[in-house]
N, C-alpha and C. Protein backbone atom coordinates (compact mmCIF):
# COMPACT_ATOMS: atom_id res chain seq x y z
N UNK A 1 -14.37 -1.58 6.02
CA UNK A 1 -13.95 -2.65 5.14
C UNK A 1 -12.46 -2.94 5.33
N UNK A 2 -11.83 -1.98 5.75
CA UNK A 2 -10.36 -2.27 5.76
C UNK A 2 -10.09 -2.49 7.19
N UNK A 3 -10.86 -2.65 7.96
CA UNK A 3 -10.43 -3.34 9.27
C UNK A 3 -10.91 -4.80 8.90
N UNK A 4 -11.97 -5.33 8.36
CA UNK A 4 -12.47 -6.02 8.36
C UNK A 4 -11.28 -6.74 7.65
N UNK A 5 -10.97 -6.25 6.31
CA UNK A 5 -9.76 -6.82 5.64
C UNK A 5 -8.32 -7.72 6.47
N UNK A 6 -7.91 -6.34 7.11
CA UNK A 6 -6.89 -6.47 8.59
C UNK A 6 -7.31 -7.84 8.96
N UNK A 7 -8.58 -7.89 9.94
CA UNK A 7 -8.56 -8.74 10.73
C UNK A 7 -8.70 -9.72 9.91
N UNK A 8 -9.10 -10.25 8.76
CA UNK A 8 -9.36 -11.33 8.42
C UNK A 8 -8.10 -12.05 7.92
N UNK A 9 -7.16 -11.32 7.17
CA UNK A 9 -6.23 -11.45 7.11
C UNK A 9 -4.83 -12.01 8.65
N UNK A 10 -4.99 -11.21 9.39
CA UNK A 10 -4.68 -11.55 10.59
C UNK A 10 -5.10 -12.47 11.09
N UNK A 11 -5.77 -13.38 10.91
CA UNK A 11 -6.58 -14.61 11.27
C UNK A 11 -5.92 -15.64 10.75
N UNK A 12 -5.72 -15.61 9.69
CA UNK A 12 -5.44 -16.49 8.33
C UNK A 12 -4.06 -16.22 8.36
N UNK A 13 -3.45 -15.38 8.76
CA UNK A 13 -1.69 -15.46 9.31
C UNK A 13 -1.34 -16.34 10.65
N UNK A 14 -2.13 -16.00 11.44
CA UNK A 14 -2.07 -16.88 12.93
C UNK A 14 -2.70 -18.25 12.97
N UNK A 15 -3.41 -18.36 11.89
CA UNK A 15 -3.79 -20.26 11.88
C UNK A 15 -2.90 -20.87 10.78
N UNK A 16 -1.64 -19.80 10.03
CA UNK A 16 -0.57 -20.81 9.53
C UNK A 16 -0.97 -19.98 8.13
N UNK A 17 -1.77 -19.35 7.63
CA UNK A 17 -1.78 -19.71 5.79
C UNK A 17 -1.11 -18.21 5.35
N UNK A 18 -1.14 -18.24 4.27
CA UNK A 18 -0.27 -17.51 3.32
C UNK A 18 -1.11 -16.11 3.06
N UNK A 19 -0.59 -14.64 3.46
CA UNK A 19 -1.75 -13.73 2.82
C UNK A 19 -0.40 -12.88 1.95
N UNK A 20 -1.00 -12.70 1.26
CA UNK A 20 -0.39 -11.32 0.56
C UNK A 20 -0.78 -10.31 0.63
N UNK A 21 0.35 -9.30 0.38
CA UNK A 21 0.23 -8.26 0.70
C UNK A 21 1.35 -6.72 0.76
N UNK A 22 1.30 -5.86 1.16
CA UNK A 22 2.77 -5.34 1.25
C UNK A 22 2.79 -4.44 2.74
N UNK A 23 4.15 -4.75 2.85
CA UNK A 23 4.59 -4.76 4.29
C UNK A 23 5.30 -3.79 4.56
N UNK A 24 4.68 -1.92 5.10
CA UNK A 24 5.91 -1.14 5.06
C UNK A 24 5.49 -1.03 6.62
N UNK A 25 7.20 -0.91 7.18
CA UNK A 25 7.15 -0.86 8.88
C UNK A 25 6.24 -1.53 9.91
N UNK A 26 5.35 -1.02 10.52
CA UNK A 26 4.61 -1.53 10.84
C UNK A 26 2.84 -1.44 10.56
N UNK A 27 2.92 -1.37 9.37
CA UNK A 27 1.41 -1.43 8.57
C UNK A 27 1.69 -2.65 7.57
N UNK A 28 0.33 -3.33 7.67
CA UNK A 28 0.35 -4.28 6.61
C UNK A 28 -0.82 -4.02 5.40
N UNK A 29 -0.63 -3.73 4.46
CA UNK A 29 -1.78 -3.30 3.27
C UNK A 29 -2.03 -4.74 2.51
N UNK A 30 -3.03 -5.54 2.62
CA UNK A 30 -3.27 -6.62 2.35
C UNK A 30 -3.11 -6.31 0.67
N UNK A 31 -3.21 -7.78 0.16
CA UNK A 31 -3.97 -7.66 -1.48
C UNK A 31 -4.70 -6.85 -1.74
N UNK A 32 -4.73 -6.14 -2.53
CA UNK A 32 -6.09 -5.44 -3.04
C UNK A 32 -6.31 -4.12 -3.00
N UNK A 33 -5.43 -3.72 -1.23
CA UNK A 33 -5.58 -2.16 -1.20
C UNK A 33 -5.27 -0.97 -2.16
N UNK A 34 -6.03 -0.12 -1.83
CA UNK A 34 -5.61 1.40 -2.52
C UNK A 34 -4.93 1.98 -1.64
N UNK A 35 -3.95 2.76 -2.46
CA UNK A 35 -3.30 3.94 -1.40
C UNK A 35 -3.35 5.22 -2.45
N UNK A 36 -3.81 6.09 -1.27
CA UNK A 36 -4.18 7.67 -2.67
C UNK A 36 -3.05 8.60 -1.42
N UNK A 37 -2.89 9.81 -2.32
CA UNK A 37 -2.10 11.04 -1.98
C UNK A 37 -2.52 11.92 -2.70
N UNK A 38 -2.49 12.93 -1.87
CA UNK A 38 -3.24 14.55 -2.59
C UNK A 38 -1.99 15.45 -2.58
N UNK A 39 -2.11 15.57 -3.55
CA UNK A 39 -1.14 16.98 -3.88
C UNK A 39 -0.90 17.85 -4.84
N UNK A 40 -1.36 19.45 -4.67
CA UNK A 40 -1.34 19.96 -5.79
C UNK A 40 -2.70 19.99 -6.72
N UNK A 41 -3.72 19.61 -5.72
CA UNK A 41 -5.07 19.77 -6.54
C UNK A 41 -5.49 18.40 -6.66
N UNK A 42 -4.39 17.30 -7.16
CA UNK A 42 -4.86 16.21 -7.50
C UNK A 42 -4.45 15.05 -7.15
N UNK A 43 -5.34 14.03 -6.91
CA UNK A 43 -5.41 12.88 -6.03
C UNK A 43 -4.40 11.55 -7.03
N UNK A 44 -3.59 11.37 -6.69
CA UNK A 44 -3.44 9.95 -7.52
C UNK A 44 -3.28 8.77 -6.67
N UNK A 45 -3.54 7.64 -7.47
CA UNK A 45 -4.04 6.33 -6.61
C UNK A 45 -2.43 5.04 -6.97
N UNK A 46 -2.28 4.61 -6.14
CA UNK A 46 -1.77 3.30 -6.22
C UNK A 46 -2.57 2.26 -5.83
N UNK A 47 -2.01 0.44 -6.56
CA UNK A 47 -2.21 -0.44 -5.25
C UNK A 47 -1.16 -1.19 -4.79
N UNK A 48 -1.76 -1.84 -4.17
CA UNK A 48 -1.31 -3.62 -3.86
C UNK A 48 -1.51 -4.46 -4.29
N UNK A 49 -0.69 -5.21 -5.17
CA UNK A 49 -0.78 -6.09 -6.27
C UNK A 49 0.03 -7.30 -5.34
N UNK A 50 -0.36 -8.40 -5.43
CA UNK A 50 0.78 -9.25 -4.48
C UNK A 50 1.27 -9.02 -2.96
N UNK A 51 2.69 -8.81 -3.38
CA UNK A 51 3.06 -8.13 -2.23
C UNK A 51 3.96 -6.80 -2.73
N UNK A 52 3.48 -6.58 -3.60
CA UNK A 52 4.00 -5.31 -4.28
C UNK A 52 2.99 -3.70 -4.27
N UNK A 53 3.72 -2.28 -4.10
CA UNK A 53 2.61 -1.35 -4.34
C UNK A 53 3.19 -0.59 -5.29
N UNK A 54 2.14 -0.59 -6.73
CA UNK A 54 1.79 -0.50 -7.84
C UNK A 54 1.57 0.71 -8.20
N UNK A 55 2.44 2.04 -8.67
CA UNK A 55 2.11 3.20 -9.07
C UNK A 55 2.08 3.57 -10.12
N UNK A 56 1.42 3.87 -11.23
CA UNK A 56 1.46 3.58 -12.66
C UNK A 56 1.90 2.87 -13.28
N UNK A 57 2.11 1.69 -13.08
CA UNK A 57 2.25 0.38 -13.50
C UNK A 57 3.93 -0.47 -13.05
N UNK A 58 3.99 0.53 -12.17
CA UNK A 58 5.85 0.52 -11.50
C UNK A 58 6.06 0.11 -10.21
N UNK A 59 6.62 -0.77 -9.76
CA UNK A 59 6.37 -1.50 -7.94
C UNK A 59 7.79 -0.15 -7.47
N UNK A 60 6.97 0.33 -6.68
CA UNK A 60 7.58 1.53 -5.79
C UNK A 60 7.28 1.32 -4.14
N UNK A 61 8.29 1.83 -3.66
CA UNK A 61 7.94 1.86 -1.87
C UNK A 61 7.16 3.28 -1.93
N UNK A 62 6.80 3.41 -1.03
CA UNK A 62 6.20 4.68 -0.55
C UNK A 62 6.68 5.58 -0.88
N UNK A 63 7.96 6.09 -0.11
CA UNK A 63 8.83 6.72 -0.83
C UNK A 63 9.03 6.92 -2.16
N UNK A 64 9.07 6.16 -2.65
CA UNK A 64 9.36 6.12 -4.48
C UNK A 64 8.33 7.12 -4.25
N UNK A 65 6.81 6.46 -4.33
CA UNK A 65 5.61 7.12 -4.77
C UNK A 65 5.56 8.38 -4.47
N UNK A 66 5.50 9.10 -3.17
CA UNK A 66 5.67 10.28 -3.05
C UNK A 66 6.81 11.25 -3.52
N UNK A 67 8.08 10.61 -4.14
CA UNK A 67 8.82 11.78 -5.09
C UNK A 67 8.22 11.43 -6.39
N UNK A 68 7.75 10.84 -6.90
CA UNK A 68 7.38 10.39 -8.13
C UNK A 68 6.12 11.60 -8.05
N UNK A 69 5.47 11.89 -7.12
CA UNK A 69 4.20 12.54 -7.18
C UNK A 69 4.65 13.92 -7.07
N UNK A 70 5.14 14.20 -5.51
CA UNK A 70 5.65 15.52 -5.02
C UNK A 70 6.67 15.71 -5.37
N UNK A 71 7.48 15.11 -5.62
CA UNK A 71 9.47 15.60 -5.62
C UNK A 71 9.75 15.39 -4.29
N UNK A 72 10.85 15.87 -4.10
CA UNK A 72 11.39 16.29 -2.88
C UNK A 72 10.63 16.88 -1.80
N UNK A 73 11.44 17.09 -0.44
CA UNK A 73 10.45 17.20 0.63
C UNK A 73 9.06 17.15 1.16
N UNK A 74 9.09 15.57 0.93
CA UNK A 74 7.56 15.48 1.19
C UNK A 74 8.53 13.85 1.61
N UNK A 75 7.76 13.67 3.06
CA UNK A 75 8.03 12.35 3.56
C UNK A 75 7.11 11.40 3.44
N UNK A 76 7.12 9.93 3.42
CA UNK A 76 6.11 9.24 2.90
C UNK A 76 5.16 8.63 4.03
């Protein structure tokens, strides 16, 4: 489903239209996605809201999210 997402999205970027989404380096997490991290027993979830990613109700980069979860030394 999330290739399917990708490509469709990628389609709809190269014939001109507008996708949302959020954009870290070179990954694009369309609208809609989940992003989970395990640590410590327990899984917590973000999304993609817009072009924003959404961690308990707070637009965080990756980074954010993983000290927010792990603390320190843990790269995102």
């Amino acid at each position: 489903m999330a290739i399917d997402a990708w490509l469709a999205a990628d389609q709809l970027r190269l014939a001109g239209g507008a996708v949302n989404g959020y954009q870290w380096k070179c990954l694009f997490l369309p609208d809609g996605s989940h992003v989970r991290m395990r640590c410590k027993g327990l899984t917590e979830y973000a999304v993609v809201t817009g072009d924003r990613l959404l961690y308990q109700g707070r637009s965080v980069s990756p980074r954010g999210m993983t000290l927010a979860i792990a603390g320190e030394g843990r790269n995102a």
